[in-house]
Protein backbone atom coordinates (compact mmCIF):
# COMPACT_ATOMS: atom_id res chain seq x y z
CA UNK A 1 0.00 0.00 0.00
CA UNK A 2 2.97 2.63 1.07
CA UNK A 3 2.71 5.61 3.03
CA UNK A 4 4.76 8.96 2.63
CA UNK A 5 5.77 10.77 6.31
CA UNK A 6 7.12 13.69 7.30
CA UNK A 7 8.74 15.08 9.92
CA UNK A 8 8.27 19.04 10.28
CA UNK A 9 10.29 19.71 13.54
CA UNK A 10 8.90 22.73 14.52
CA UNK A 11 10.90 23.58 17.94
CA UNK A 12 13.24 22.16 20.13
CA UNK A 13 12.70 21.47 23.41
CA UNK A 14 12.40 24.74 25.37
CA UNK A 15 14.83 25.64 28.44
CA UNK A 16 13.74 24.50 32.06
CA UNK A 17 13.61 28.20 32.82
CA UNK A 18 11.13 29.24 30.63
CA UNK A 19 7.59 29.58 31.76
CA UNK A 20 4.67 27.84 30.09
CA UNK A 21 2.45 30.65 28.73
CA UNK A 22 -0.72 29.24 28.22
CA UNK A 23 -3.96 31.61 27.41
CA UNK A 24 -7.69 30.40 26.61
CA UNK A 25 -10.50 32.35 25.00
CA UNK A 26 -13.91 31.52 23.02
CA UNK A 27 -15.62 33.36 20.33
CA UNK A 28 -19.18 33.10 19.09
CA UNK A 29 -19.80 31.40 15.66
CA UNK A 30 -23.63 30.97 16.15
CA UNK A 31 -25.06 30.42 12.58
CA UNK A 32 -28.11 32.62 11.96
CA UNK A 33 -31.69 31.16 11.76
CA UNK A 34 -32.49 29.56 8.63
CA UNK A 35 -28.87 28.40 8.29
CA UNK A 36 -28.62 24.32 6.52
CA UNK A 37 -27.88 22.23 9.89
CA UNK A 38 -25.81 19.22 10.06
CA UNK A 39 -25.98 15.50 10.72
CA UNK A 40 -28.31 14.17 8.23
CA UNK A 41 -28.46 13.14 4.48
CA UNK A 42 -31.38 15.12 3.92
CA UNK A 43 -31.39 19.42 3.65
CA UNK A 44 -32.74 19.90 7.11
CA UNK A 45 -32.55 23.85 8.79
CA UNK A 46 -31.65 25.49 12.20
CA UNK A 47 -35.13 27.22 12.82
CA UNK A 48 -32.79 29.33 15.71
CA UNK A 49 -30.71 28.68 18.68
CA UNK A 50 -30.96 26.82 21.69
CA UNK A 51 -27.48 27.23 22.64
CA UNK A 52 -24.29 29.25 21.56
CA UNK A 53 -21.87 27.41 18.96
CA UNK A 54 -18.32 28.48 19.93
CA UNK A 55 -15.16 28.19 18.82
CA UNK A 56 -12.64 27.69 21.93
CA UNK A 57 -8.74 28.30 21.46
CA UNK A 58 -5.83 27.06 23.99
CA UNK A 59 -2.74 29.30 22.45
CA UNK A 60 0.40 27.97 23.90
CA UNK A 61 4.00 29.08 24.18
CA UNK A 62 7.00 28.21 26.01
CA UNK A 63 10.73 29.20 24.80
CA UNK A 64 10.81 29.00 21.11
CA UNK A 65 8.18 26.39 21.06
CA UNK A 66 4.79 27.45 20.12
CA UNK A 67 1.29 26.15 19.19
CA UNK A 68 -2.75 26.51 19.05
CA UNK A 69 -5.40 24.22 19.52
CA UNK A 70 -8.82 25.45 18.53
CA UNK A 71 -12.29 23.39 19.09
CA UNK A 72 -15.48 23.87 17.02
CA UNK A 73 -19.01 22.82 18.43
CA UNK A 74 -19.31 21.84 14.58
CA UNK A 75 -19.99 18.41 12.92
CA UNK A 76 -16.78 18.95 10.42
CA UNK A 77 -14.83 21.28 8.71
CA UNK A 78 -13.79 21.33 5.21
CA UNK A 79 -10.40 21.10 4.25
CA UNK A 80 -9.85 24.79 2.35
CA UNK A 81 -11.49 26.25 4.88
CA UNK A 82 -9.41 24.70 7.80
CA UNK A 83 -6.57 26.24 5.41
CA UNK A 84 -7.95 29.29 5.69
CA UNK A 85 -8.13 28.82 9.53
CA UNK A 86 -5.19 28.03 10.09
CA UNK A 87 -3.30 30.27 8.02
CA UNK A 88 -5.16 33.05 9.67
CA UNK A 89 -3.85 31.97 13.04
CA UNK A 90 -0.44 31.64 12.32
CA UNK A 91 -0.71 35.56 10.82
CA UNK A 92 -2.35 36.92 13.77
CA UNK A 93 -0.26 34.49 16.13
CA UNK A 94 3.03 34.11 14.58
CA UNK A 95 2.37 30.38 15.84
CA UNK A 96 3.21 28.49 12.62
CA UNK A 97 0.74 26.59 10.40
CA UNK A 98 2.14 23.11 11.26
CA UNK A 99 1.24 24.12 14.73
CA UNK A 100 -1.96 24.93 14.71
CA UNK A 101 -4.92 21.93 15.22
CA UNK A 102 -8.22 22.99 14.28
CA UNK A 103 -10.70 20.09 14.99
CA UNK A 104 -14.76 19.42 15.37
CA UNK A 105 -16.46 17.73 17.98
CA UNK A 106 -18.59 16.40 15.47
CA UNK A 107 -21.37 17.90 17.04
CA UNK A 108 -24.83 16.95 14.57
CA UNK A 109 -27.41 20.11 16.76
CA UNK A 110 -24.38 22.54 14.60
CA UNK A 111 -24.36 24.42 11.24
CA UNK A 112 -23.55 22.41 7.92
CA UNK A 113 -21.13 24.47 6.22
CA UNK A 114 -18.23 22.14 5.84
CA UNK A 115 -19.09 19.77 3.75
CA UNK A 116 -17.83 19.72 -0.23
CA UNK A 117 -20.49 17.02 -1.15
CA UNK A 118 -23.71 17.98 0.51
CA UNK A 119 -23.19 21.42 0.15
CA UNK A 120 -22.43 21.82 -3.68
CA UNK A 121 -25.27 19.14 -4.30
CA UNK A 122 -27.85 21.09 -2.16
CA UNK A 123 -26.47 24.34 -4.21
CA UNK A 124 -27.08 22.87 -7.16
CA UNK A 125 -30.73 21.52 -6.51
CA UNK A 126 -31.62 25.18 -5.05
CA UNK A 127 -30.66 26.55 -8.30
CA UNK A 128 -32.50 23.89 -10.38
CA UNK A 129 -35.73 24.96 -8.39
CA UNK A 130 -34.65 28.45 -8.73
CA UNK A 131 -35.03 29.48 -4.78
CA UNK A 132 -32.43 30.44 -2.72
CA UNK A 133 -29.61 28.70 -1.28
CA UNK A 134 -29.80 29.05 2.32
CA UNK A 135 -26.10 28.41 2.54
CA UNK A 136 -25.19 31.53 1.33
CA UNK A 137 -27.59 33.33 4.10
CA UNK A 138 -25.11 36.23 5.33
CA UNK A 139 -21.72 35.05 4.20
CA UNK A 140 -21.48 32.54 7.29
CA UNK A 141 -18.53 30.33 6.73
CA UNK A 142 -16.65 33.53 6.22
CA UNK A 143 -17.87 34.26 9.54
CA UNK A 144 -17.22 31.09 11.09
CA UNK A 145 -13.64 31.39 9.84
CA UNK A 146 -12.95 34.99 11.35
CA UNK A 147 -14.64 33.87 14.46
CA UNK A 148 -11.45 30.96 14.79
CA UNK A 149 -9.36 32.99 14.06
CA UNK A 150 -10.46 35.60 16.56
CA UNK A 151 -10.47 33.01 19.07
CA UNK A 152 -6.59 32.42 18.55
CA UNK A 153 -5.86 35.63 18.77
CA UNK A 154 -7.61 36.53 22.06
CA UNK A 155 -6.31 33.16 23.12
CA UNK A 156 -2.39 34.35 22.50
CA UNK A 157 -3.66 38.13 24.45
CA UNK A 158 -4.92 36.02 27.10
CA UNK A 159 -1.31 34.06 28.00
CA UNK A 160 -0.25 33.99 31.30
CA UNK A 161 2.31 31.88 33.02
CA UNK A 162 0.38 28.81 33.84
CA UNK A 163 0.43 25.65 35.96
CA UNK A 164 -0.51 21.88 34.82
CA UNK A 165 -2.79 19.35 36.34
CA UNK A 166 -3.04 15.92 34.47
CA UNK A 167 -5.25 13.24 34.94
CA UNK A 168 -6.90 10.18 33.14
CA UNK A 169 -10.79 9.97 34.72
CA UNK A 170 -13.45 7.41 34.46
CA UNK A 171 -17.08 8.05 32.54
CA UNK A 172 -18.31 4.08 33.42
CA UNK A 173 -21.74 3.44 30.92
CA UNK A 174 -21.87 6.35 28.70
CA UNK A 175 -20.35 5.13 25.66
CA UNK A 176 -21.42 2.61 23.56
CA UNK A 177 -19.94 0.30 20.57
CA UNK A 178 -22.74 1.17 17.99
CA UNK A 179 -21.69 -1.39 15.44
CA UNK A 180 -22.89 -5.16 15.97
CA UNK A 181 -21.87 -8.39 15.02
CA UNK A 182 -25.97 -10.05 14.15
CA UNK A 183 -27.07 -13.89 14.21
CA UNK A 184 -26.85 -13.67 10.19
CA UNK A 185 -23.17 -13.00 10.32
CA UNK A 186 -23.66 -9.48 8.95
CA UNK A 187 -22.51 -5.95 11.56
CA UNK A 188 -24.97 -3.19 11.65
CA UNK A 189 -24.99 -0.10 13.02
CA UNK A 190 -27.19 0.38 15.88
CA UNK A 191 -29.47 -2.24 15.16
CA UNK A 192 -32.22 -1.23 17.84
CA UNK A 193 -32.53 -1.46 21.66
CA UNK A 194 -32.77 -5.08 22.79
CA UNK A 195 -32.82 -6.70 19.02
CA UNK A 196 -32.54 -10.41 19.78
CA UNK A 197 -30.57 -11.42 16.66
CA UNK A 198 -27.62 -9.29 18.47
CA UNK A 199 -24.96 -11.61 19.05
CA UNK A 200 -22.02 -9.07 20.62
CA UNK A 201 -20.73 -5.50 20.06
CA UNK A 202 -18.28 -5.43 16.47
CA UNK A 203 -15.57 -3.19 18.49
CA UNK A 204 -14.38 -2.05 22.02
CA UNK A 205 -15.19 1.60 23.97
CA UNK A 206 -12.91 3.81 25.40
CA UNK A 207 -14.18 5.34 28.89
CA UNK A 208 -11.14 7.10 29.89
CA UNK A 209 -11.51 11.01 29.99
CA UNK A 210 -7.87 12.49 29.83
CA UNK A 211 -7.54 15.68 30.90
CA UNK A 212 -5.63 18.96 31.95
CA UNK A 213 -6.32 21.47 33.72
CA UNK A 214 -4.38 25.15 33.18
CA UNK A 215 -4.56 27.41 36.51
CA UNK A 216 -2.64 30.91 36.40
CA UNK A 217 0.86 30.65 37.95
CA UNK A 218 0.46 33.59 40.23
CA UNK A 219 -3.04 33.35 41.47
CA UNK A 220 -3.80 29.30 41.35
CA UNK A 221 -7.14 30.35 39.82
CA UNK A 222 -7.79 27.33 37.15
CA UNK A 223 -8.69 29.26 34.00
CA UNK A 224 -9.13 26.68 31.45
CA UNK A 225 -9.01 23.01 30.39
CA UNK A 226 -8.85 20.49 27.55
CA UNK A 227 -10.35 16.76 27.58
CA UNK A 228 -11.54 14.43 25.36
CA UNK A 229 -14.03 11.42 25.40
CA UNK A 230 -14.50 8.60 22.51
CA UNK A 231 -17.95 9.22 22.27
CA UNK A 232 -20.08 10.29 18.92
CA UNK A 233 -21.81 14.44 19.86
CA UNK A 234 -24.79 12.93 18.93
CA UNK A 235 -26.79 13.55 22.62
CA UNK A 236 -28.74 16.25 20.92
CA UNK A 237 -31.65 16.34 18.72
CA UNK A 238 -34.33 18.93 17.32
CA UNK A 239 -34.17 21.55 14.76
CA UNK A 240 -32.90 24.57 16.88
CA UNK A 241 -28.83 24.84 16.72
CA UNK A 242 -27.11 23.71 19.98
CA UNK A 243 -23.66 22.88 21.03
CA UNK A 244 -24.47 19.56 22.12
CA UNK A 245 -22.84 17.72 25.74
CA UNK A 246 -19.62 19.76 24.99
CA UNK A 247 -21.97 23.12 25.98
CA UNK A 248 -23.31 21.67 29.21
CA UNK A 249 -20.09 20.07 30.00
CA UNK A 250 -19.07 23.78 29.45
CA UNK A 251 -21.93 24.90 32.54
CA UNK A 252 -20.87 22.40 34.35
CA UNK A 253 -16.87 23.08 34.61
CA UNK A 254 -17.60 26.45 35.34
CA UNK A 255 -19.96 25.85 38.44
CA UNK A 256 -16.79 24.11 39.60
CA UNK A 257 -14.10 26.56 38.75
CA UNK A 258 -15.66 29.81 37.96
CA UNK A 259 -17.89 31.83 35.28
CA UNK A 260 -14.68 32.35 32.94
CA UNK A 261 -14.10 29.07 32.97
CA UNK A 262 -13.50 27.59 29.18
CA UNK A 263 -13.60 24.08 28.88
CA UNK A 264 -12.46 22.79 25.48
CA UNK A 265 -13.48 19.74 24.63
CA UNK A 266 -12.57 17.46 22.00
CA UNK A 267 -14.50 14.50 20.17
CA UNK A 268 -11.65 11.68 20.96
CA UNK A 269 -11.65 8.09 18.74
CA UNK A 270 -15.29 7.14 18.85
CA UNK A 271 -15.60 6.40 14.88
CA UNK A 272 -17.47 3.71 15.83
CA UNK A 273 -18.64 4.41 19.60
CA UNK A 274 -21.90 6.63 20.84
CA UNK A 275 -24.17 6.64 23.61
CA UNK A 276 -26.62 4.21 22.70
CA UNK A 277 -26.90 1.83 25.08
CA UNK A 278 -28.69 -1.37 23.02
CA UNK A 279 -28.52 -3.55 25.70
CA UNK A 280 -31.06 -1.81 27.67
CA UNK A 281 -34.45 -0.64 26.98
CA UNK A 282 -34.02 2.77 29.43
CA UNK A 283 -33.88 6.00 27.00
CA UNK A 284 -30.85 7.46 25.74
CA UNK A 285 -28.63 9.73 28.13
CA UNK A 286 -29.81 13.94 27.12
CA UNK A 287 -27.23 16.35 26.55
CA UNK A 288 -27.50 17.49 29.86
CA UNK A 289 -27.40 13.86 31.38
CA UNK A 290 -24.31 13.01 29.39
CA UNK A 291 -22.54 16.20 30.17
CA UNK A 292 -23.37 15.42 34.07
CA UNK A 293 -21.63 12.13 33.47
CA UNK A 294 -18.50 13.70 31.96
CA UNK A 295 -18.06 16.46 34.83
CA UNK A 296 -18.24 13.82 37.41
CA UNK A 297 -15.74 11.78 35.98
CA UNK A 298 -13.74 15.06 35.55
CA UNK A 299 -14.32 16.25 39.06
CA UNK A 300 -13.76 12.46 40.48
CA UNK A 301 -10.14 12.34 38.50
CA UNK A 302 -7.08 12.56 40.56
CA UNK A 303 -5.32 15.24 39.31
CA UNK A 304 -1.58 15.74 39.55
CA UNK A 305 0.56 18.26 39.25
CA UNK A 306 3.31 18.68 36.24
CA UNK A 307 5.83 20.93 35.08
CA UNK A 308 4.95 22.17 31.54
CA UNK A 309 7.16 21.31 28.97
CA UNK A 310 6.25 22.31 25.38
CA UNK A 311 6.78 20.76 21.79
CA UNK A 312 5.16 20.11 18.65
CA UNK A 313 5.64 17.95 15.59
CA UNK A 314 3.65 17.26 12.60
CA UNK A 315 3.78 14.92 10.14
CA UNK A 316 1.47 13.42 7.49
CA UNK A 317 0.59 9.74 6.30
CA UNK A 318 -0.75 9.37 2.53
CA UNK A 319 -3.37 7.72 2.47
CA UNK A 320 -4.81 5.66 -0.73
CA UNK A 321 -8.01 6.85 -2.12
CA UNK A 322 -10.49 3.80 -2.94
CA UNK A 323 -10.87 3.54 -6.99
CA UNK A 324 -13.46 5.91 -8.75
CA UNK A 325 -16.42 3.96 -10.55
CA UNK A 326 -17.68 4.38 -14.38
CA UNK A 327 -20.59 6.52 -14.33
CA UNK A 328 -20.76 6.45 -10.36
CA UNK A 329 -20.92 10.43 -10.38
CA UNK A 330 -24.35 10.86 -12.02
CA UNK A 331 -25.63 7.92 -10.47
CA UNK A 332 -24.62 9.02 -7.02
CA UNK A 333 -25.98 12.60 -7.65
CA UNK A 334 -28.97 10.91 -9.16
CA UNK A 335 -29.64 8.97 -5.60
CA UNK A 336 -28.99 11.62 -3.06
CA UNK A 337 -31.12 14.84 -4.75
CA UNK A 338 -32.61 13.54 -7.74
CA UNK A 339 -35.31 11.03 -8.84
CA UNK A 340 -33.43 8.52 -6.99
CA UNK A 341 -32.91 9.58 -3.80
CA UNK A 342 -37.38 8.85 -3.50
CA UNK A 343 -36.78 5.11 -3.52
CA UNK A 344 -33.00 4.83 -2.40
CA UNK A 345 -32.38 2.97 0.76
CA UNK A 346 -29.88 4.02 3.72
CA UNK A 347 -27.06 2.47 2.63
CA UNK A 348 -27.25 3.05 -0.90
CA UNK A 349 -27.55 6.92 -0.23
CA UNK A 350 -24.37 6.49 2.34
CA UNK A 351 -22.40 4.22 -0.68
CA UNK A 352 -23.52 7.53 -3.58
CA UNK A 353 -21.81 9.96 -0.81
CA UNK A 354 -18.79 8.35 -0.50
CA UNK A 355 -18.45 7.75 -4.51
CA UNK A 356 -18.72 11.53 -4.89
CA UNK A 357 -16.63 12.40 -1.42
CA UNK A 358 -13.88 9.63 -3.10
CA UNK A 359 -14.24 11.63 -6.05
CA UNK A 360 -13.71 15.33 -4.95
CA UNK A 361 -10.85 14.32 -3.08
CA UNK A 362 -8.50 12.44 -5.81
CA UNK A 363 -9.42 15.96 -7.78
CA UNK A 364 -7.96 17.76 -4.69
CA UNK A 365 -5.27 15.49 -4.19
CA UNK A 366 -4.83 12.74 -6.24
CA UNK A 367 -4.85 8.78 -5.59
CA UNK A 368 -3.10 9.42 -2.66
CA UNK A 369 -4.44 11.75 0.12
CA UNK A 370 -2.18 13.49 2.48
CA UNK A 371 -3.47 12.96 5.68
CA UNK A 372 -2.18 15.84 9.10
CA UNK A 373 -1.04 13.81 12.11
CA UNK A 374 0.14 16.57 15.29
CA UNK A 375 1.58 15.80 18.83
CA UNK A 376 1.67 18.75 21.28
CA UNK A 377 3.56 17.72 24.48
CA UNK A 378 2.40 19.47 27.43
CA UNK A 379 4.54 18.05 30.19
CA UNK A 380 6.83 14.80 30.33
CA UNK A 381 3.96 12.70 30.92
CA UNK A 382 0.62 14.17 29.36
CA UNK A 383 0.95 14.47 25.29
CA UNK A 384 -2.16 15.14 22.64
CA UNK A 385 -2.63 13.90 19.83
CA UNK A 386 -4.76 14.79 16.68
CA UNK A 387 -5.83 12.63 13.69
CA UNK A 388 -7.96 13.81 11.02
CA UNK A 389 -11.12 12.65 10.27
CA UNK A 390 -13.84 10.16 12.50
CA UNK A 391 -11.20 7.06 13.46
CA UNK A 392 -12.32 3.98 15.23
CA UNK A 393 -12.27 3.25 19.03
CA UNK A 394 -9.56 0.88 18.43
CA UNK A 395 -7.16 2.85 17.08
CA UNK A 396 -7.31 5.25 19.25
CA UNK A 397 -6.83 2.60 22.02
CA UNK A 398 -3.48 1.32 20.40
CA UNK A 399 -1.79 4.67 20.06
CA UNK A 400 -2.47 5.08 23.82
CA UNK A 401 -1.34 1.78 24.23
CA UNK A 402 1.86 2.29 23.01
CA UNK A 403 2.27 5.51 24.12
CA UNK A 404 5.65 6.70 25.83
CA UNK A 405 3.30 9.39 28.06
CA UNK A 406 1.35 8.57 31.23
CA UNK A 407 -1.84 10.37 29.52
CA UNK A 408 -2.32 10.57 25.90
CA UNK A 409 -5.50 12.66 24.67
CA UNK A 410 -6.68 12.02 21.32
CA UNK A 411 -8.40 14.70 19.55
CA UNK A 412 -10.06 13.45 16.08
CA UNK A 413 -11.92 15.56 12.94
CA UNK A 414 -9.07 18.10 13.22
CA UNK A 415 -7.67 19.81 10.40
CA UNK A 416 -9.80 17.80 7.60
CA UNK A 417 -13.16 16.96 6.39
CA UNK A 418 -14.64 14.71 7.92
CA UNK A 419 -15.60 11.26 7.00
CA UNK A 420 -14.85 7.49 8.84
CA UNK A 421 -11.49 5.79 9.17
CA UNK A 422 -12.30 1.82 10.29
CA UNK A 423 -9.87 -0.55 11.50
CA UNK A 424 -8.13 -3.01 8.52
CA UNK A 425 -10.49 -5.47 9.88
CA UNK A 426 -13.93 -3.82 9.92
CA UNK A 427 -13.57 -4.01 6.14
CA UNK A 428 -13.84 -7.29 6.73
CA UNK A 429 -17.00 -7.00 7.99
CA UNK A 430 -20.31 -7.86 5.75
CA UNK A 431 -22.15 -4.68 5.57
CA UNK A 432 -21.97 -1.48 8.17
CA UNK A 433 -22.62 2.03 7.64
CA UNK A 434 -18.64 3.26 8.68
CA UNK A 435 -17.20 1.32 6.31
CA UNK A 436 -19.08 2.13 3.20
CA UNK A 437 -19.06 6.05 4.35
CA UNK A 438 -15.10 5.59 4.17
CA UNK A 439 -13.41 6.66 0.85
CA UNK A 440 -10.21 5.00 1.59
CA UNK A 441 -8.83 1.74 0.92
CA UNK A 442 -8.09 -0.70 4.21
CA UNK A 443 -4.80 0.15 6.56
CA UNK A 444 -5.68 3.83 6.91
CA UNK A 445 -6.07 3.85 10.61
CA UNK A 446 -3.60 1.40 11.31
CA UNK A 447 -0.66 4.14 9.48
CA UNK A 448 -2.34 7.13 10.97
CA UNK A 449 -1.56 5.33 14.21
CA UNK A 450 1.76 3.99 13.00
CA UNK A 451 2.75 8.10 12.72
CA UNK A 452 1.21 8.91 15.96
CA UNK A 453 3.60 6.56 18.01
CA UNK A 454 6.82 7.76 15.92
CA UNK A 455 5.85 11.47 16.84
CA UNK A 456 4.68 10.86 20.35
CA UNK A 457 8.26 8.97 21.01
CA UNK A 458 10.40 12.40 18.53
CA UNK A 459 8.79 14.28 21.42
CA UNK A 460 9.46 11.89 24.56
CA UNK A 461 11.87 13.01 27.40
């Protein structure tokens, strides 16, 4: 299969003297009513807004080492407009481009504004009918991507010498394996609540909640932290715009630490992972249930103190492309907005995505897709890690596994569209929903994790 990787070293390990400068700030990229709303294969709308949508930076610095992570309570970004992003940062910053992660939590209750398939295809239909495409109501991506950068830049205004606290909680019976191995040998996702031809859950969950918490070096006052759970957004339902658990988790942090409390949280490897419980007839946790969950696992965490110590690396896998079809194009368009979409089934809408998603990305980048892989150290035993795209439980697992750091956070959708990357062997599997989403050929996840362990040991002490 092969695989391209490179290195970009982009600071050496600062001096012991140096403080840690860490600074945290939000800004509000609330899409305006009307706006095209995510998480479905239909053209559904955000009739207004239940909650804020934010964008949350961490901008950190230490010596000549540098970087920014920023967190959108979006479903995905797009890959020109991450570009855009992050080369906005790194002007207002001075934080180079390499350095700067700027991820989704995947959350379905945001704006759809991200996506290169949906959003040309709806286009196009709107123009066909001759009405108006919602999409272009106020120029909101080009608000979305001022409101990141913003974010950055009040984040880098906001440093202060900071402290560390590092932990690995517990969130016991929240997540969920939502893909299932069934009596007739097929896997389906989330075959219904107490379906008797279950046999046993395709994949493992992840309940650990790594975390750190940032506290100003002079006053003690924790200011701001970053965690991440393997768990789909997906609490949150209804046709108003929300922010999902990561919102309440928000409320909930700050009735523990304080008002200006941010709380950035990241969607970690739950490609395959959510919170439906199928074992169990009781309903599905709420936003506000799940993000009560989270904060007690985060309050309940035994937090340790650490001496910062800052680097970053980036590198990039290359990552083959599954092969385009004859005629697949029309056909696909054909099933998701045309004649055929009336009598298409689930799956063969989710297979017509991909074939046009596989599609618009060898014309971006050819067979072979280069794929953004980061490690931010923090201290000498609490690392992060970001992968692009929606990457399976298991993955995720194995990078932590073989970790050289005491906590490893994963942070996943970051700096690229997003779509599924299964494990080698879910491809395997007869039928599923993840794997026919995917436009890449088998061994994806396994070299994304592959690059994750060689930059997580570059940046080991």
């Amino acid at each position: 299969m092969g695989r391209s990787l490179v290195l970009l070293a982009l600071a050496s390990t600062p001096a012991p003297a140096a403080d840690l400068l860490v600074g945290a700030a939000t800004a509000d990229v609330t899409p305006p009513p009307g706006y095209r709303q995510a998480g479905s294969y239909q053209e559904v709308f955000g009739e207004r807004a239940a909650d804020p949508i934010l964008a949350k930076a961490l901008y950190l610095r230490q010596g000549d080492a540098a970087g920014v992570i920023v967190v959108c309570d979006v479903c995905g970004l797009e890959r020109n407009m991450v570009r855009s992003i992050r080369e906005g940062i790194a002007k207002e910053t001075g934080v180079p481009v390499p350095a700067v992660s700027v991820s989704a939590t995947h959350n379905h209750g945001g704006p759809m504004h991200y996506d290169p398939v949906f959003v040309a295809l709806f286009a196009e239909r709107a123009r066909a009918e001759g009405r108006e495409d919602r999409h272009r109501l106020g120029d909101y991506p080009a608000k979305f991507v001022a409101g990141c950068v913003k974010a950055a830049a009040d984040a880098k205004k906001a440093a202060r010498p900071a402290t560390l606290e590092v932990a690995t909680g517990k969130v016991p019976g929240l997540t969920f394996n939502r893909r299932y191995v069934m009596k007739d040998g097929t896997v389906r996702m989330n075959p219904g609540k107490l379906n008797p031809d279950i046999v046993r859950p395709a994949g493992p969950v992840d309940e650990d909640l790594p975390l750190v918490v940032f506290a100003d070096a002079k006053t003690g006052k924790p200011f701001a932290a970053l965690c991440s759970f393997a768990m789909h957004t997906t609490t949150y339902g209804g046709r108003a715009f929300s922010a999902d658990h990561p919102g309440h988790l928000q409320a909930e942090l700050c009735k523990t630490f304080g008002p200006e409390f941010v709380s950035v949280y990241a969607e970690g490897c739950a490609g395959d992972a959510n919170q439906v419980n199928a074992a169990t007839k009781d309903p599905d946790p709420t936003p506000k249930q799940a993000a009560a969950k989270l904060a007690a696992g985060f309050r309940a965490a035994k937090r340790t103190a650490t001496t910062g110590s800052l680097a970053v690396r980036a590198g990039e896998v290359m990552a083959p492309l599954r092969a385009d079809r004859p005629d697949g194009v029309a056909r696909s368009k054909d099933l998701l907005i045309g004649e055929g979409s009336k009598t298409a089934g689930f799956l063969e809408q989710v297979e017509a995505y991909q074939v046009l998603l596989t599609h618009h990305m060898r014309r971006e980048t050819g067979d072979k897709r280069p794929l953004p892989v980061q490690v931010f150290r923090l201290s000498k035993d609490f690392a992060v890690v970001t992968l692009p795209h929606e990457v399976f439980t298991a993955i995720g697992l194995e990078i932590r596994r073989r970790s050289p750091f005491q906590h490893t956070l994963m942070v996943t959708i970051a700096n690229e569209v997003d779509c599924y990357v299964p494990t080698a062997k879910a491809f395997e599997d007869r039928g599923s929903y993840e794997v026919t989403n995917s436009p890449y050929r088998p061994g994806v996840g396994e070299l994304l994790a592959e690059e994750a362990v060689r930059l997580l040991k570059e940046v080991a002490p």
